[in-house]
N, C-alpha and C. Protein backbone atom coordinates (compact mmCIF):
# COMPACT_ATOMS: atom_id res chain seq x y z
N UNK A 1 22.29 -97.98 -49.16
CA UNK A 1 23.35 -97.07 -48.73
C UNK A 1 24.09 -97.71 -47.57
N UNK A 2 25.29 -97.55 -47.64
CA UNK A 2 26.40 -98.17 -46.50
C UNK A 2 27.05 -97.12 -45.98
N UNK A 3 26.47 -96.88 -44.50
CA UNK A 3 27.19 -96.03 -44.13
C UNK A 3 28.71 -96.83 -42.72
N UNK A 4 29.81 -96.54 -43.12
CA UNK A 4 30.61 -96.80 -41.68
C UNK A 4 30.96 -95.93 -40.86
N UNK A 5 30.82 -96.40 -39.22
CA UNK A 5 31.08 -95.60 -38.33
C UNK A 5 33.18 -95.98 -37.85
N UNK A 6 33.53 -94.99 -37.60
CA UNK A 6 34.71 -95.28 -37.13
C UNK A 6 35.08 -94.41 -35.45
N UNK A 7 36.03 -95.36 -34.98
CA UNK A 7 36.62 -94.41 -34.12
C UNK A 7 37.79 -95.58 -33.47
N UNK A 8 38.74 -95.24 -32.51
CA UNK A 8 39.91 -95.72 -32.38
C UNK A 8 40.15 -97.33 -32.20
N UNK A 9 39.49 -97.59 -31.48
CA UNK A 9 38.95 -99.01 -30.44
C UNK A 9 37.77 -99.79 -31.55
N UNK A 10 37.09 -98.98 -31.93
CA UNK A 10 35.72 -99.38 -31.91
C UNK A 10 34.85 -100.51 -31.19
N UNK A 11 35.13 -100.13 -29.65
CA UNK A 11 34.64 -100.80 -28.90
C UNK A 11 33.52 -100.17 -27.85
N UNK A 12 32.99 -99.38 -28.40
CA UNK A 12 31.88 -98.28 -27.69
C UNK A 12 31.73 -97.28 -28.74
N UNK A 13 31.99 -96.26 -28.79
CA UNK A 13 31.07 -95.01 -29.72
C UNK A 13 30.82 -95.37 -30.67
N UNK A 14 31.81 -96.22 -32.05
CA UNK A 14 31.24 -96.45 -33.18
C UNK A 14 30.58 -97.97 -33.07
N UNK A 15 30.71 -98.75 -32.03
CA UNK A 15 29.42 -99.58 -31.78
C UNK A 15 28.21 -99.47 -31.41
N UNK A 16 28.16 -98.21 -30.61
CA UNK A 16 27.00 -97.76 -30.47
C UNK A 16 26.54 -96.95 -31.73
N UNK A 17 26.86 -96.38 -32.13
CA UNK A 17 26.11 -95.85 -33.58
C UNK A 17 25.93 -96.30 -34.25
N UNK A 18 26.43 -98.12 -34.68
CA UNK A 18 26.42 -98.61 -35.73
C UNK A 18 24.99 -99.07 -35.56
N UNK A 19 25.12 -99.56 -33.78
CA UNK A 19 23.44 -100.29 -33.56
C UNK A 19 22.40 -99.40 -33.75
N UNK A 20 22.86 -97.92 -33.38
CA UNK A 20 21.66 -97.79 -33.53
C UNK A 20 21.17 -97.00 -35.14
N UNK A 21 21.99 -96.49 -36.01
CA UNK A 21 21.49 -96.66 -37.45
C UNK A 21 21.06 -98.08 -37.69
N UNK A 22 21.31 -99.14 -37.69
CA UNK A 22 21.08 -100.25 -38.00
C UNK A 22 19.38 -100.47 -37.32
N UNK A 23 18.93 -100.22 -35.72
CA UNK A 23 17.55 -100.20 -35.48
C UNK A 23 16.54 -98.96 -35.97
N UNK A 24 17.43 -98.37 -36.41
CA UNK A 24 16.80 -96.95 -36.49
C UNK A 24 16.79 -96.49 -38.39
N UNK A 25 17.10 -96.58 -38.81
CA UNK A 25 17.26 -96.69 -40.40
C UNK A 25 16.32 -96.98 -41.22
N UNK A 26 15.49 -97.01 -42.06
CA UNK A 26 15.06 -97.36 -43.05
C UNK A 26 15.39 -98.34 -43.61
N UNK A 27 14.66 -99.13 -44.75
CA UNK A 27 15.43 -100.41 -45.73
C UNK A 27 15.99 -99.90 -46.71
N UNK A 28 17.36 -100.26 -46.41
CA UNK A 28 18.36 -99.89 -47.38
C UNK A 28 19.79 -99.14 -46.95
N UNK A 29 19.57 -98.74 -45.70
CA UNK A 29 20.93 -98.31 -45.16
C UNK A 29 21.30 -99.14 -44.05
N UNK A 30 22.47 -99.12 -43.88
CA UNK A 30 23.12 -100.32 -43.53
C UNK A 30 24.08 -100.01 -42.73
N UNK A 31 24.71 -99.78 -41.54
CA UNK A 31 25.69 -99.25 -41.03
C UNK A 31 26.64 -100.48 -40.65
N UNK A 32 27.97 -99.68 -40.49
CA UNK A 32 28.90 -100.80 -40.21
C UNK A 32 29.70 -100.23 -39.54
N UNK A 33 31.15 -100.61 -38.38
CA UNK A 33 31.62 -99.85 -37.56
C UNK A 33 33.39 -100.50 -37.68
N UNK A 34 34.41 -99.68 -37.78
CA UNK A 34 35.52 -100.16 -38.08
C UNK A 34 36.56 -99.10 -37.39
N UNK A 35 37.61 -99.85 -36.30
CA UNK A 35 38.07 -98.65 -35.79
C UNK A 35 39.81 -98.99 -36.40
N UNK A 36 40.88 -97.37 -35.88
CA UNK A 36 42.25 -97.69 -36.71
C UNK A 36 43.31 -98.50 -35.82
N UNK A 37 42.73 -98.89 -34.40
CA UNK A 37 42.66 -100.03 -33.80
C UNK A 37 42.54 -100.24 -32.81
N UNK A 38 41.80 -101.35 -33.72
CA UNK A 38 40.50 -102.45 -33.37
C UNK A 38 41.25 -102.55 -31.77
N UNK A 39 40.15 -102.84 -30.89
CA UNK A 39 40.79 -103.80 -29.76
C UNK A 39 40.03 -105.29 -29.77
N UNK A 40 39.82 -105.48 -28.94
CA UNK A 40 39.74 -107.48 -28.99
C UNK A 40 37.87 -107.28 -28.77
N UNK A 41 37.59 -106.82 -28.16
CA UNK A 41 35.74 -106.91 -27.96
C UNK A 41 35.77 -105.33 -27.58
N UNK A 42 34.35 -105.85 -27.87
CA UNK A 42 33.75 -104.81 -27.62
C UNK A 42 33.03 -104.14 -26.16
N UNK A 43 33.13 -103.47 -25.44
CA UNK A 43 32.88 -103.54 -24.26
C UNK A 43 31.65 -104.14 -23.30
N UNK A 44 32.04 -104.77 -23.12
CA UNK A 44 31.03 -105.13 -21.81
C UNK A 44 29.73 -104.42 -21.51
N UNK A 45 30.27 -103.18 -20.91
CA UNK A 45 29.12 -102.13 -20.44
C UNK A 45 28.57 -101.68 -21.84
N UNK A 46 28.83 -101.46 -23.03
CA UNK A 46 28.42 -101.01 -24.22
C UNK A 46 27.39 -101.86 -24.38
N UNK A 47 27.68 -103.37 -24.25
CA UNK A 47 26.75 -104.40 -24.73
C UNK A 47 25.74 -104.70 -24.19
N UNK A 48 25.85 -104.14 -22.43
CA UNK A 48 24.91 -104.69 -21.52
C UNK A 48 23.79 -102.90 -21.79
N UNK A 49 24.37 -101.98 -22.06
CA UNK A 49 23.34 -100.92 -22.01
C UNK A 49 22.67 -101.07 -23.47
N UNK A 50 23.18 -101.79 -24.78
CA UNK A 50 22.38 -101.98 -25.64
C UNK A 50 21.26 -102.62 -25.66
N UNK A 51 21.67 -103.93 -25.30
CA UNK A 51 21.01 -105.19 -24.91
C UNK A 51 19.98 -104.10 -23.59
N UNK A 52 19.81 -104.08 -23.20
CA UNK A 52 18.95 -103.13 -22.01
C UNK A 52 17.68 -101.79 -22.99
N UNK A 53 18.05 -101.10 -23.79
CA UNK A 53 17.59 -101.06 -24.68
C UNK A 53 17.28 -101.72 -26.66
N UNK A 54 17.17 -102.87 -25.98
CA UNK A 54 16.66 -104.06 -26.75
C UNK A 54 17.08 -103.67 -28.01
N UNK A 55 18.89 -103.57 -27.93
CA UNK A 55 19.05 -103.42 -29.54
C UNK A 55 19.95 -105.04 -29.97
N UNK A 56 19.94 -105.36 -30.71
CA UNK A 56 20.50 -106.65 -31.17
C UNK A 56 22.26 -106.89 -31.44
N UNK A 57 22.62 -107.79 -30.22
CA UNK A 57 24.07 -107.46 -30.22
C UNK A 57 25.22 -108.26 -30.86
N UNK A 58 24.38 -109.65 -31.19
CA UNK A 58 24.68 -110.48 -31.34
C UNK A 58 25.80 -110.63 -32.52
N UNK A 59 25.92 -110.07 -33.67
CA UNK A 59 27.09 -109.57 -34.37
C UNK A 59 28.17 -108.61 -33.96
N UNK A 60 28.00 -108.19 -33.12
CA UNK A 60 28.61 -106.39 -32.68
C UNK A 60 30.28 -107.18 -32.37
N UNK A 61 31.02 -107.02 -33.52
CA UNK A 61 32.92 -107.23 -33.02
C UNK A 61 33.28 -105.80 -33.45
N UNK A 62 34.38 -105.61 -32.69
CA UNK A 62 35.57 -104.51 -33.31
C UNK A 62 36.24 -105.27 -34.97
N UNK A 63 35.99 -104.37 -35.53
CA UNK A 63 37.07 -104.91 -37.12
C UNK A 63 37.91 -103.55 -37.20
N UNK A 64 39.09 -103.83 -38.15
CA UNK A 64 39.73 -102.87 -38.41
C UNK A 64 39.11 -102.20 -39.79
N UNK A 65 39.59 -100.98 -39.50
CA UNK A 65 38.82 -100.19 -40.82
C UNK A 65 39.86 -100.49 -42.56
N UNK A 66 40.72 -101.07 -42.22
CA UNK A 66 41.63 -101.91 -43.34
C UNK A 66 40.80 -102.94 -44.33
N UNK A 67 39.43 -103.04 -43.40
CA UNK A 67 38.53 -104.00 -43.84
C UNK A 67 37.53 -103.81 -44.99
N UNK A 68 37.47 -102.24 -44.98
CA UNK A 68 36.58 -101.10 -46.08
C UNK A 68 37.36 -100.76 -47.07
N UNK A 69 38.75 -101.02 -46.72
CA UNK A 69 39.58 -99.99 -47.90
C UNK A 69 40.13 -101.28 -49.20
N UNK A 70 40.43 -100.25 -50.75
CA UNK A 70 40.76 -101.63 -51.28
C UNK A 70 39.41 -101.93 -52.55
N UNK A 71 40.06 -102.21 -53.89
CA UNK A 71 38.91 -102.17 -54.52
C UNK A 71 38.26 -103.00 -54.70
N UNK A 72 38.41 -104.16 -53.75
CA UNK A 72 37.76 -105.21 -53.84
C UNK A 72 36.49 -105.12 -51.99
N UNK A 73 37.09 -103.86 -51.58
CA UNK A 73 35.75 -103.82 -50.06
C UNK A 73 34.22 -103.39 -50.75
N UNK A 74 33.43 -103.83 -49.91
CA UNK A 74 32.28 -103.47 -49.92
C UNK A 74 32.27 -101.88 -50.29
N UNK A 75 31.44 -101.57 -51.40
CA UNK A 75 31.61 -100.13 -51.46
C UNK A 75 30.82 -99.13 -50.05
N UNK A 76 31.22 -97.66 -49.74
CA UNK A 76 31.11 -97.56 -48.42
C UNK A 76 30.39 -95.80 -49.27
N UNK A 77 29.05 -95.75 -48.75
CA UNK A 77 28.62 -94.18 -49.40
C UNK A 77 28.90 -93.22 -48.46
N UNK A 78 29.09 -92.97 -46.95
CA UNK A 78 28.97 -92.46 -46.17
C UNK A 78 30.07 -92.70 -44.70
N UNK A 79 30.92 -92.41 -44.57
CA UNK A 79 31.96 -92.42 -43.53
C UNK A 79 31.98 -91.37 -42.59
N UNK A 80 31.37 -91.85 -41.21
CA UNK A 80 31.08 -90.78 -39.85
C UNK A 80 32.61 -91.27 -38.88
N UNK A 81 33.50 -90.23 -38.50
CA UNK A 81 34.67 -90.50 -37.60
C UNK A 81 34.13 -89.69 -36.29
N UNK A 82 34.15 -90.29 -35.41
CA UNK A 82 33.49 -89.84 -33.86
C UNK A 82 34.75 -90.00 -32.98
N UNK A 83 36.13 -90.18 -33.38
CA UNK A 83 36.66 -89.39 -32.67
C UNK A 83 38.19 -88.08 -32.96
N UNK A 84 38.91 -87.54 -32.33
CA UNK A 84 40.22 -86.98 -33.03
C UNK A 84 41.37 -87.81 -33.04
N UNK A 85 41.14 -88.56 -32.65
CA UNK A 85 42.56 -89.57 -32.99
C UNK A 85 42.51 -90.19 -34.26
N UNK A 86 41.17 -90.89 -34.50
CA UNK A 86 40.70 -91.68 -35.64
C UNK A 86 41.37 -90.35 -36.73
N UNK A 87 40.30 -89.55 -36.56
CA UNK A 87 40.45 -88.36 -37.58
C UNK A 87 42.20 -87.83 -38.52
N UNK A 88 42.80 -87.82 -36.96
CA UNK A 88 44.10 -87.67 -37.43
C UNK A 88 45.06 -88.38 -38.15
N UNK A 89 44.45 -89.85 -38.43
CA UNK A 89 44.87 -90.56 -39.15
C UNK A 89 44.95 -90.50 -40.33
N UNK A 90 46.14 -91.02 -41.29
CA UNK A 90 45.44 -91.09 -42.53
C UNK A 90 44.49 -92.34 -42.67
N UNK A 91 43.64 -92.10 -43.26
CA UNK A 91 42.40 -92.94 -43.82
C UNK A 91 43.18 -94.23 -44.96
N UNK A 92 42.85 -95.40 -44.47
CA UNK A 92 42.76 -95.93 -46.00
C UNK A 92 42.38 -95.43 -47.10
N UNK A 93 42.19 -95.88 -48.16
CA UNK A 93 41.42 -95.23 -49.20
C UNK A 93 40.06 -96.31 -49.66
N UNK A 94 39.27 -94.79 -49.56
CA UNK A 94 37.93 -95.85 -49.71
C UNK A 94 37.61 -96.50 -50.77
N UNK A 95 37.02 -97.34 -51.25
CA UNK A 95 36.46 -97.95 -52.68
C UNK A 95 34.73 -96.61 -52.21
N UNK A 96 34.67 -96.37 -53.85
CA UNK A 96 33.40 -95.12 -54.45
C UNK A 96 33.46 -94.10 -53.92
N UNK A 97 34.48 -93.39 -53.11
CA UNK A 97 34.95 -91.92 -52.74
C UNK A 97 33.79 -91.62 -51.90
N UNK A 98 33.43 -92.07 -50.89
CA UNK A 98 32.32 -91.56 -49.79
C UNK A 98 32.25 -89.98 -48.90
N UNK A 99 30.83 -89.65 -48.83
CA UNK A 99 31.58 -88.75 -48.24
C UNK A 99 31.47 -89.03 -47.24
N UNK A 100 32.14 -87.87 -46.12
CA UNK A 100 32.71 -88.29 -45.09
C UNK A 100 32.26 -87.04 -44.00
N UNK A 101 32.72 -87.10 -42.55
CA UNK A 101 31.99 -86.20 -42.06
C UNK A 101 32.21 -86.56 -40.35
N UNK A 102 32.75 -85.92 -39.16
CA UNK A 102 33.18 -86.04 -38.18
C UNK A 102 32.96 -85.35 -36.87
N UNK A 103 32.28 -85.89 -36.01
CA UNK A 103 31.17 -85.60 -35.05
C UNK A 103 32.11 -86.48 -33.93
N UNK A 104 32.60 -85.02 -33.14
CA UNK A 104 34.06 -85.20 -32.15
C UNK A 104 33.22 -85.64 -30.45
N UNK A 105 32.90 -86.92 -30.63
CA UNK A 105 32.33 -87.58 -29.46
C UNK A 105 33.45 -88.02 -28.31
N UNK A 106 33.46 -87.85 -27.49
CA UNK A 106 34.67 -87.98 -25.79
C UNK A 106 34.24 -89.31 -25.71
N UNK A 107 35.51 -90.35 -25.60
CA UNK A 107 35.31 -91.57 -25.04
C UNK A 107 34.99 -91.71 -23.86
N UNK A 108 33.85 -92.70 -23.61
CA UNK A 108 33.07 -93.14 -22.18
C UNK A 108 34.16 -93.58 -21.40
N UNK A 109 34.58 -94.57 -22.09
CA UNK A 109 35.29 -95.91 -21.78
C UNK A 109 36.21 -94.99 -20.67
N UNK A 110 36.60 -95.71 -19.53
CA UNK A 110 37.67 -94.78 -18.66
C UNK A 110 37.40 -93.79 -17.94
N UNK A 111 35.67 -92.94 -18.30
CA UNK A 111 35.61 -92.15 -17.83
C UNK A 111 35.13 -92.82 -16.12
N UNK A 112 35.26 -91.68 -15.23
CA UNK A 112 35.22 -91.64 -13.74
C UNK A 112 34.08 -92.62 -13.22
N UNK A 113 32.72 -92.04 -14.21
CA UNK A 113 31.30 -92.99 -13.80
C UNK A 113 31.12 -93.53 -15.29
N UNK A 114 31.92 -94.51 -15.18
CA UNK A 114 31.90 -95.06 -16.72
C UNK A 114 30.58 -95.53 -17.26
N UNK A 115 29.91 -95.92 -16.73
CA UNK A 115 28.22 -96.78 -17.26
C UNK A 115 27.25 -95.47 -17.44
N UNK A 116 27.75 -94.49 -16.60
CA UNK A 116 26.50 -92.96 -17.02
C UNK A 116 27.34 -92.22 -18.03
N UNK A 117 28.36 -92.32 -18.47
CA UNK A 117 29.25 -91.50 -19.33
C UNK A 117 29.31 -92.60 -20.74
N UNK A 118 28.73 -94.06 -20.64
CA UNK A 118 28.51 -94.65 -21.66
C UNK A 118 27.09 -94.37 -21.93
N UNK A 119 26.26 -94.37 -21.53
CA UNK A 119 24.69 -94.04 -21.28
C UNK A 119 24.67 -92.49 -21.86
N UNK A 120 25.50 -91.08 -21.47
CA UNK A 120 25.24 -90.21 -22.40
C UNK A 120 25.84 -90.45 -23.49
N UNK A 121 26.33 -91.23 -23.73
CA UNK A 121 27.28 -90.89 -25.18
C UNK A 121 26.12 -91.55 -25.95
N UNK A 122 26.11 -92.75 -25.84
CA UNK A 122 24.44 -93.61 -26.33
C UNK A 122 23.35 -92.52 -26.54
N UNK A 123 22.83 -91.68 -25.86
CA UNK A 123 21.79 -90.78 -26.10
C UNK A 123 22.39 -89.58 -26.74
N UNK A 124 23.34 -89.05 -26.70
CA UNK A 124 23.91 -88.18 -27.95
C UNK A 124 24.13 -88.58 -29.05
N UNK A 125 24.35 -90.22 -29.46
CA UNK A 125 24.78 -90.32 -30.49
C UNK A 125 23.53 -90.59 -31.19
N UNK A 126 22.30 -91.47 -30.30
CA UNK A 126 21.09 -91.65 -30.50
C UNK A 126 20.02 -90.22 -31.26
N UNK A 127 20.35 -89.20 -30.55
CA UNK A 127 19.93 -87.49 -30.83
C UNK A 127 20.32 -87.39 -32.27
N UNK A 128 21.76 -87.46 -32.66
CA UNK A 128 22.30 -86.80 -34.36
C UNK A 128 21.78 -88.42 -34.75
N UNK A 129 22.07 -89.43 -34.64
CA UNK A 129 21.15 -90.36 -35.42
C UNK A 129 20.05 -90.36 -36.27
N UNK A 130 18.98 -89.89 -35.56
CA UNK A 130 17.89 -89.48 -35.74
C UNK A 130 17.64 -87.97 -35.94
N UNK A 131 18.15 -87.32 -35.68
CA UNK A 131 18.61 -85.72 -37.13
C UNK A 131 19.17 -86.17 -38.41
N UNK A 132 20.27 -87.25 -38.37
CA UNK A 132 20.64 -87.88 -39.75
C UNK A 132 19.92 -88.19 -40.52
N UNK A 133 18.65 -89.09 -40.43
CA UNK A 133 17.70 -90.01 -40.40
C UNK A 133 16.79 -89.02 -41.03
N UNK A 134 16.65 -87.78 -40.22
CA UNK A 134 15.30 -87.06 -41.25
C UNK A 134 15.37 -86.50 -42.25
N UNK A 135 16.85 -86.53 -42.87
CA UNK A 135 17.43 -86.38 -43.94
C UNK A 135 17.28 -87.46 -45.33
N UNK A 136 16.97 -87.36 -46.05
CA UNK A 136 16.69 -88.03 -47.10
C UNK A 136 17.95 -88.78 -47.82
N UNK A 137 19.01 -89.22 -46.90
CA UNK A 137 20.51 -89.17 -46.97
C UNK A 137 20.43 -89.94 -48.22
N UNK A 138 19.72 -90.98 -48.41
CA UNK A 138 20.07 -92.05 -49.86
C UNK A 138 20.02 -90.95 -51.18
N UNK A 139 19.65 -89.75 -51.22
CA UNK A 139 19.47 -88.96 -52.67
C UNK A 139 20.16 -87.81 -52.48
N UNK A 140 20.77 -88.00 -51.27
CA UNK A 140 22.24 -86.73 -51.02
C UNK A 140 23.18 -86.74 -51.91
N UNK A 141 23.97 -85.51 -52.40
CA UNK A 141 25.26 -85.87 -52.55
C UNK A 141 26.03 -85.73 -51.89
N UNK A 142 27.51 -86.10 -52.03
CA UNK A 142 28.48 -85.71 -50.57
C UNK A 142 28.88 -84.87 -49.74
N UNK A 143 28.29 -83.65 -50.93
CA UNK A 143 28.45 -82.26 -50.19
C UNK A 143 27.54 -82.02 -49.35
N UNK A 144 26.00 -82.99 -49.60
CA UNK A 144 25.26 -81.90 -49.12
C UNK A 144 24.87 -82.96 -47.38
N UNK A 145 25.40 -84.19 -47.27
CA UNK A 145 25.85 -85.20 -46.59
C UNK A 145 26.77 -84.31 -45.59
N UNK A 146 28.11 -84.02 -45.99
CA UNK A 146 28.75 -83.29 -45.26
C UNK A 146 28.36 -82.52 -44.88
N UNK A 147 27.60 -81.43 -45.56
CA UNK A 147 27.04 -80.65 -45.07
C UNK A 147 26.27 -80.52 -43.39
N UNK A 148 25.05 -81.61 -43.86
CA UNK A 148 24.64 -82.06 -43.05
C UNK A 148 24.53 -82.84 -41.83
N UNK A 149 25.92 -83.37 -41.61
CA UNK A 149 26.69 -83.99 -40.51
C UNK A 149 27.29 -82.41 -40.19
N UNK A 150 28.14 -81.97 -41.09
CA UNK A 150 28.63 -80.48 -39.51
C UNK A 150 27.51 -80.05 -39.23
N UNK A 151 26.14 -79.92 -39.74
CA UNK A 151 25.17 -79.16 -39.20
C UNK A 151 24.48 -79.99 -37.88
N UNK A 152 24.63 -81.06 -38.20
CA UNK A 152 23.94 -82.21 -36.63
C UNK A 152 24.59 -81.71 -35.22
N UNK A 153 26.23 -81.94 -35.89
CA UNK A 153 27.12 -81.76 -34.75
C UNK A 153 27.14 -80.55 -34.01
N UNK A 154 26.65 -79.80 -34.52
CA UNK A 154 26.60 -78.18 -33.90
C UNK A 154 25.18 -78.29 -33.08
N UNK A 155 24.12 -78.96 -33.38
CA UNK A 155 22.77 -78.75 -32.54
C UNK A 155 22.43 -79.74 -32.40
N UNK A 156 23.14 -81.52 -32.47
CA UNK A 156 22.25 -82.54 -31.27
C UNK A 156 23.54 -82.83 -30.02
């Protein structure tokens, strides 16, 4: 299962979720992170609080989500948008009709105490991660996927 994370930058929230489905996952799901635009890296402080909880950073770029769409992309089962800008976009169009599902996370980046406002976003996103996770998501269907993402977002 391929799930992608999106959000504007993708240089913090959907990098952090990508790492941590990717440490946190089972064999066989696969996360990937693509924002509607990309900026040049990925942040600094994102990388140094991963790396700090010993997640593996060493691949982690911003791509554009232009990169999923197209019937020749990697097919994509599962599409999480973490923020309202992303959201308001129109979407490429996916290759295998994924479902989809949007968990309205506040960018760190900029905020006042930026490294503790990257640090909660990391442990909130870490919380519905692992509510995702106890879900049997590979034998879901999209409804019940969707389902189950508005239900995270309301209680992690």
């Amino acid at each position: 299962m391929n799930i992608l994370v999106l959000c504007t930058g993708n240089d913090a929230r959907s990098i952090l979720l990508e790492s941590i489905l990717n440490d946190e996952a089972p064999n066989g799901i696969t996360a990937y992170s693509a924002g509607s635009v990309p900026a040049d890296a990925v942040h600094p402080a994102v990388l140094a609080l991963l790396e700090a909880n010993d997640h593996d950073t060493s691949d982690l770029t911003p791509s554009d989500w232009r990169d999923y769409a197209g019937d020749d992309a990697m097919p994509v089962d599962l599409v999480i948008t973490l923020c309202s800008e992303t959201a308001a976009r129109k979407a490429p169009a996916w290759p295998n009709a994924p479902a989809t599902g949007y968990w309205d996370i506040a960018n760190p980046v900029g905020a006042a105490d930026e490294e503790a406002a990257i640090a909660a976003t990391f442990e909130q996103l870490h919380r519905r991660a692992k509510a995702l996770l106890k879900h049997p998501i590979e034998t879901m269907d999209a409804g019940e996927l969707t389902a189950a993402l508005k239900r995270i977002a309301k209680q992690a």
